[in-house]
C-alpha atoms as a PDB file:
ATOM      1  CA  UNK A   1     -34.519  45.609  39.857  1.00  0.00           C
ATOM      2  CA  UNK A   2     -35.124  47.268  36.253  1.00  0.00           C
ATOM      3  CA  UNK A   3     -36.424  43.885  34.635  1.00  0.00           C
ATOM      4  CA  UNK A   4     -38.821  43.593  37.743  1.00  0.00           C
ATOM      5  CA  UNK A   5     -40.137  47.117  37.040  1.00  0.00           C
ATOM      6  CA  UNK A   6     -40.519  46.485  33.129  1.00  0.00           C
ATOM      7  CA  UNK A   7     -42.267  43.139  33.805  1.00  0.00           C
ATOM      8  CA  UNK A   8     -44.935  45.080  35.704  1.00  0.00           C
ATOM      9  CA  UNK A   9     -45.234  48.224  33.880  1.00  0.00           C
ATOM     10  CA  UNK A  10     -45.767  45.172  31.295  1.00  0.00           C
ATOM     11  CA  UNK A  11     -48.712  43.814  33.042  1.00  0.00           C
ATOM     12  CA  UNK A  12     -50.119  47.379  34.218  1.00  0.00           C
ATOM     13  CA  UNK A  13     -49.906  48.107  30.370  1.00  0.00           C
ATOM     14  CA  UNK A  14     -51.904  44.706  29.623  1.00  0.00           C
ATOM     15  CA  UNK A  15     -54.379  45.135  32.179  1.00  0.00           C
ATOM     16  CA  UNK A  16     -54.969  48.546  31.151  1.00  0.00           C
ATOM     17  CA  UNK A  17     -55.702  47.028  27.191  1.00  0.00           C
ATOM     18  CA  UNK A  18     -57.677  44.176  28.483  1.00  0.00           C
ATOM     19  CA  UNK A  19     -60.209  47.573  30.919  1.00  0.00           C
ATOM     20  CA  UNK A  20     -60.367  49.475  27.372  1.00  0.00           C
ATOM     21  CA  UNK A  21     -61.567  45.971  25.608  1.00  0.00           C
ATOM     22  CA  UNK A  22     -63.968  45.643  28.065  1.00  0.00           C
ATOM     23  CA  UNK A  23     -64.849  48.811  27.846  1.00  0.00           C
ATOM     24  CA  UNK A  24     -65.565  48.768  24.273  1.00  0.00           C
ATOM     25  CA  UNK A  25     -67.361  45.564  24.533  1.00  0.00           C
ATOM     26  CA  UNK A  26     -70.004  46.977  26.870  1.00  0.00           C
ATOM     27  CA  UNK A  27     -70.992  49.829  25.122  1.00  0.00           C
ATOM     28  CA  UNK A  28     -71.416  47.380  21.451  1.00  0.00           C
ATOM     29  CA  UNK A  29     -73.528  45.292  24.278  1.00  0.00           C
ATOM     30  CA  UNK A  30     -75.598  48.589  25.485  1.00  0.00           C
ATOM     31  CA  UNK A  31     -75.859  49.143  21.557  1.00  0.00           C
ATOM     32  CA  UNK A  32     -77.101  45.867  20.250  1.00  0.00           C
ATOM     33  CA  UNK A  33     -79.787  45.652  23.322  1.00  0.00           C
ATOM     34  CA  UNK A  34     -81.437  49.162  22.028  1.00  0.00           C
ATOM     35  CA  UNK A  35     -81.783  47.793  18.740  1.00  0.00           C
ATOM     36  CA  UNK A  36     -82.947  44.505  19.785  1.00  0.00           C
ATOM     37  CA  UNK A  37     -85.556  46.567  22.254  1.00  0.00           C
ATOM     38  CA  UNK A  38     -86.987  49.337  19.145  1.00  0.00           C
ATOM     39  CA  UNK A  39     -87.196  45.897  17.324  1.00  0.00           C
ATOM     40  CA  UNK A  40     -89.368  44.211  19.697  1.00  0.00           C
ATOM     41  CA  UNK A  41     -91.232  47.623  19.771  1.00  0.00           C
ATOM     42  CA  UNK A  42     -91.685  47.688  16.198  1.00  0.00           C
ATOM     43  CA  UNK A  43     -93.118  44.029  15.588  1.00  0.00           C
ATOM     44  CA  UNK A  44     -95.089  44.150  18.658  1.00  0.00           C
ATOM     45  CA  UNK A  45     -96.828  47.656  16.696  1.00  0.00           C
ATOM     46  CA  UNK A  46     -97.415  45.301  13.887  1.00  0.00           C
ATOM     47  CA  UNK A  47     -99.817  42.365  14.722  1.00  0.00           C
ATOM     48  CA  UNK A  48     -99.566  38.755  13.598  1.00  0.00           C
ATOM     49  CA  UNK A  49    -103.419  39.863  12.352  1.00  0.00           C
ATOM     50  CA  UNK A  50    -102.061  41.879   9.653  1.00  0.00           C
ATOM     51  CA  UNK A  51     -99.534  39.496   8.097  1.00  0.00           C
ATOM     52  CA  UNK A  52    -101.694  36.329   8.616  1.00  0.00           C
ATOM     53  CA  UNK A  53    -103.665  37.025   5.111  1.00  0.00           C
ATOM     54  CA  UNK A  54    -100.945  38.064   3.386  1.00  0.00           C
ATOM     55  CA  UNK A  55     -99.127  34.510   4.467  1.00  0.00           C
ATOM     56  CA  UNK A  56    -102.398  32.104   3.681  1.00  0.00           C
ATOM     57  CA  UNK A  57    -102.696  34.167   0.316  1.00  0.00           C
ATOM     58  CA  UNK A  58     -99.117  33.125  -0.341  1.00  0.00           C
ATOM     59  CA  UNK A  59     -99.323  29.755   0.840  1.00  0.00           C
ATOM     60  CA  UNK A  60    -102.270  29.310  -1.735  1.00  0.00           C
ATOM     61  CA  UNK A  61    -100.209  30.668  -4.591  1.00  0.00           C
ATOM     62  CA  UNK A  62     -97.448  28.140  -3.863  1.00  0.00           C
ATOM     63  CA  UNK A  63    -100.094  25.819  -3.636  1.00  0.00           C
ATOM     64  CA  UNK A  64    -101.974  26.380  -7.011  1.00  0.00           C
ATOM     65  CA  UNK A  65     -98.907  26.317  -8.938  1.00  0.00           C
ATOM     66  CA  UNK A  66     -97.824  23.115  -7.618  1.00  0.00           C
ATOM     67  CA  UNK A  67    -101.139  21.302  -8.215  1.00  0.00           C
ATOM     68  CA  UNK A  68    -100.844  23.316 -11.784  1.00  0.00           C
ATOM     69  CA  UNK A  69     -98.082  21.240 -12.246  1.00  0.00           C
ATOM     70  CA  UNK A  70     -98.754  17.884 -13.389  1.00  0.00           C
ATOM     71  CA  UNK A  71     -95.295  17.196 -14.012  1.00  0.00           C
ATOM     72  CA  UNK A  72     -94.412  17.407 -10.110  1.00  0.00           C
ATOM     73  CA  UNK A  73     -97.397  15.858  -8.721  1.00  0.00           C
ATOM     74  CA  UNK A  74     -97.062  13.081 -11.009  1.00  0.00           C
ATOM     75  CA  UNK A  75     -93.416  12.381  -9.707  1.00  0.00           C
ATOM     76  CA  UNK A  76     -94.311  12.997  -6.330  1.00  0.00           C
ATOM     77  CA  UNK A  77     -96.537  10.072  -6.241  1.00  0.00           C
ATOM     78  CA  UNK A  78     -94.375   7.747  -8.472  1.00  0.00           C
ATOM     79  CA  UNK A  79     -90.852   8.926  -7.865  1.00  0.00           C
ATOM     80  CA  UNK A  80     -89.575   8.169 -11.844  1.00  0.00           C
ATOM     81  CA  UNK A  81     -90.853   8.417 -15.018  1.00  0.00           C
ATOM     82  CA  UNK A  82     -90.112   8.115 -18.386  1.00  0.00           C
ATOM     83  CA  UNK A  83     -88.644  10.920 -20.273  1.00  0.00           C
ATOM     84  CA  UNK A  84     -91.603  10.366 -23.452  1.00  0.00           C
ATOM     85  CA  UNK A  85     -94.105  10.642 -19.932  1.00  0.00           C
ATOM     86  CA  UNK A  86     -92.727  13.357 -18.857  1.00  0.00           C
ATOM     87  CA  UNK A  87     -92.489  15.336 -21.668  1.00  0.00           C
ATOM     88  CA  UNK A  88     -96.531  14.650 -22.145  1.00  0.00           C
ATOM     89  CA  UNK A  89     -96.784  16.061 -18.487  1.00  0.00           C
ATOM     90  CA  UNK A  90     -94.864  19.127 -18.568  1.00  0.00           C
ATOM     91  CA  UNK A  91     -95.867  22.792 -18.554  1.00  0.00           C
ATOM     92  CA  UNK A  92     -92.404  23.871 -19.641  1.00  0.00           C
ATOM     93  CA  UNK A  93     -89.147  22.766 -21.452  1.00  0.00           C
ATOM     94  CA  UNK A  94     -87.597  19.735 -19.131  1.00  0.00           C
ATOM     95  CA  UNK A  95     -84.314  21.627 -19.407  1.00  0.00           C
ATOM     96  CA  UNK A  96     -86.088  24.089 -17.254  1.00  0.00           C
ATOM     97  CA  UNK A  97     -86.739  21.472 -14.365  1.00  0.00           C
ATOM     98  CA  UNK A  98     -83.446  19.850 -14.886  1.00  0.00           C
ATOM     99  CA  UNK A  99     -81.729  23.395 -14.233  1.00  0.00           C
ATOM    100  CA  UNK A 100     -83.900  24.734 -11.112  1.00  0.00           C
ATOM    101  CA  UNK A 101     -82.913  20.921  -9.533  1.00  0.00           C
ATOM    102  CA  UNK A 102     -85.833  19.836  -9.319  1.00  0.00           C
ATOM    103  CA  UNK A 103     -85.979  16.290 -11.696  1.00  0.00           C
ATOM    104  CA  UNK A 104     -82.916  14.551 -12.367  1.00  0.00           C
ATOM    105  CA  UNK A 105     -82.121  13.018 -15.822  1.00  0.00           C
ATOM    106  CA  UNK A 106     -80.889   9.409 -15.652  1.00  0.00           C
ATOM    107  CA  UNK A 107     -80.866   7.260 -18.806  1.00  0.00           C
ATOM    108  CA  UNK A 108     -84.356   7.091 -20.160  1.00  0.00           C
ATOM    109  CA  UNK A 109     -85.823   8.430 -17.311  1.00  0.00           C
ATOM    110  CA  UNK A 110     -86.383  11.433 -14.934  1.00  0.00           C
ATOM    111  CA  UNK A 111     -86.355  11.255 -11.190  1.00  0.00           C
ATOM    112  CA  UNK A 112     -87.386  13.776  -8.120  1.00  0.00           C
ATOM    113  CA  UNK A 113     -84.594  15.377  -6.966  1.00  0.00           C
ATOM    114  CA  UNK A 114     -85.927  14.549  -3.097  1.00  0.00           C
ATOM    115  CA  UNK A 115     -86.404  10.885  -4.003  1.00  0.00           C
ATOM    116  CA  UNK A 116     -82.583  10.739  -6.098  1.00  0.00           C
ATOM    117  CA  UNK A 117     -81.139  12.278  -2.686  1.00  0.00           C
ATOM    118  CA  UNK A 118     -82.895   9.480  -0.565  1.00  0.00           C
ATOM    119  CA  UNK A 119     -81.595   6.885  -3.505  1.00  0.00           C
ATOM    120  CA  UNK A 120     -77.839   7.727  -3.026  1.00  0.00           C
ATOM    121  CA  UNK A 121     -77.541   7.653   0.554  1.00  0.00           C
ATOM    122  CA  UNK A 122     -78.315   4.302   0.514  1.00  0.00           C
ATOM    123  CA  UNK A 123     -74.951   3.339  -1.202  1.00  0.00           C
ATOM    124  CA  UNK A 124     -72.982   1.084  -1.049  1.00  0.00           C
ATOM    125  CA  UNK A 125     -75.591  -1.175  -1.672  1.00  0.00           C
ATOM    126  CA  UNK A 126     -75.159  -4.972  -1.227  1.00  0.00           C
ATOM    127  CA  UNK A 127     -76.686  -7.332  -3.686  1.00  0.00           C
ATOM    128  CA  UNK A 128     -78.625  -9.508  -1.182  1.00  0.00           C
ATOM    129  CA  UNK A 129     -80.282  -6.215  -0.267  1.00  0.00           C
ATOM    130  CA  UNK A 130     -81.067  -5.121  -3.848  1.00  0.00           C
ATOM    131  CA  UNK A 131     -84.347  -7.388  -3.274  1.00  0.00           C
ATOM    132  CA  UNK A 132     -85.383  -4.858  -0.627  1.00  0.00           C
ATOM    133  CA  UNK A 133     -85.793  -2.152  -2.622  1.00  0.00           C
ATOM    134  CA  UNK A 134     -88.560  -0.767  -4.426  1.00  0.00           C
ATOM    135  CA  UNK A 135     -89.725  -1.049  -7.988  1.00  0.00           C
ATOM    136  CA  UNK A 136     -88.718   2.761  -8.220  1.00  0.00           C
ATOM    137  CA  UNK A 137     -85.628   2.290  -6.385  1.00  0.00           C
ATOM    138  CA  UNK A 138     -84.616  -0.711  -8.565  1.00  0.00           C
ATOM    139  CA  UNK A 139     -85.181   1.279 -11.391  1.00  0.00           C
ATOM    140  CA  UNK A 140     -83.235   4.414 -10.757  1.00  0.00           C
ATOM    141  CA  UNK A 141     -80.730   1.461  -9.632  1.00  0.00           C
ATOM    142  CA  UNK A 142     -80.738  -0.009 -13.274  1.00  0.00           C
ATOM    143  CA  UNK A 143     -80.681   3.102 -14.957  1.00  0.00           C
ATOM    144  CA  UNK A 144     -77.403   4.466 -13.049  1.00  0.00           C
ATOM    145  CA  UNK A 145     -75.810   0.925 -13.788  1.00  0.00           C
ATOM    146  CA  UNK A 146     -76.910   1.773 -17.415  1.00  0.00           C
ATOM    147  CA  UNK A 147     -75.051   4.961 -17.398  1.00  0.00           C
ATOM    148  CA  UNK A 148     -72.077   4.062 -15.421  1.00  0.00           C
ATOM    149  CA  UNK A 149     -72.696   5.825 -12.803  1.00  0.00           C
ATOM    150  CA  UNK A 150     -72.481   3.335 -10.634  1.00  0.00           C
ATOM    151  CA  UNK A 151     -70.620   0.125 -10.713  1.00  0.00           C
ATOM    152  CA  UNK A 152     -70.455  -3.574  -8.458  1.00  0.00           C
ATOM    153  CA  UNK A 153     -67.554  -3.456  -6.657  1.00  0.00           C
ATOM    154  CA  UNK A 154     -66.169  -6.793  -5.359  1.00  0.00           C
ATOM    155  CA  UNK A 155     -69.215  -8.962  -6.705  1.00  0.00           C
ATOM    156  CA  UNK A 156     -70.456  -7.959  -3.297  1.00  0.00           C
ATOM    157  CA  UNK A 157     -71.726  -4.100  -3.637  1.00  0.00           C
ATOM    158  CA  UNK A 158     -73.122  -0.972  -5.675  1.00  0.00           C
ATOM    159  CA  UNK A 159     -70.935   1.365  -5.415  1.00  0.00           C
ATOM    160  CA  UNK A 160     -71.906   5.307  -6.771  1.00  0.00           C
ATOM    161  CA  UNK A 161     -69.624   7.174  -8.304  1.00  0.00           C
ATOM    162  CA  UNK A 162     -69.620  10.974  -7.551  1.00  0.00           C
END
């Protein structure tokens, strides 16, 4: 008779956890929803008419410094270049480029960091489809072959190695 009377004080005692939980868990609910409601409040005071300016004037900033660039929009429309081209190109030390990502040295050349990401999710390539690629691709291809950064595995494959 004890063991049934500690097995449901036992219960009682969980249930009565599991109310407080609850409990607590409605009022952080009731909480978060008045916050969530003086936010609404707040950017509904503030029209998309005031920030729309500010955003094109931004846009145009971002846009004037990347058509500044003659590095960039040179590699944008051909991918890879030569390190002497580059260097011609550039508004400021390559090592700065190299270290906010956004060329990647390999060999002789530099590469977009968008178009080196595209490049090595095509590995494992197969030689029969090495015809395929483009002259860009075949020449990041050489130059990472160059720098043994990637090798032919099997006679059959391009393997990178990371």
């Amino acid at each position: 008779m004890g063991a049934e009377k500690t097995s449901h004080e036992t219960l009682t005692d969980i249930l009565n956890a599991l109310r407080k939980e609850i409990d607590e868990l409605k009022k952080r609910i009731s909480k978060i929803e008045s916050e969530l409601s003086i936010i609404r409040k707040s950017i509904k005071e503030r029209p998309y008419i005031e920030v729309k300016p500010r955003l094109s004037e931004i846009k145009g900033e971002v846009k004037e410094r990347e058509e500044e660039d003659k590095l960039i929009s040179e590699l944008r429309s051909r991918k890879v270049l030569s390190i002497d081209e580059a260097r011609r190109l550039a508004i400021k030390s390559l090592e700065t480029y190299f270290t906010q990502g956004i060329i990647i040295p390999i060999s002789n050349y530099v590469v977009l960091k968008e178009f080196y990401d595209e490049m090595k999710r095509k590995f494992p390539i197969k030689i029969t489809d090495v015809g395929k690629l483009s002259r860009e691709e075949r020449l990041v291809l050489d130059a990472l072959i160059k720098e043994g950064m990637v090798y032919l595995h099997g006679g059959r494959e391009y393997r990178l190695i990371e």
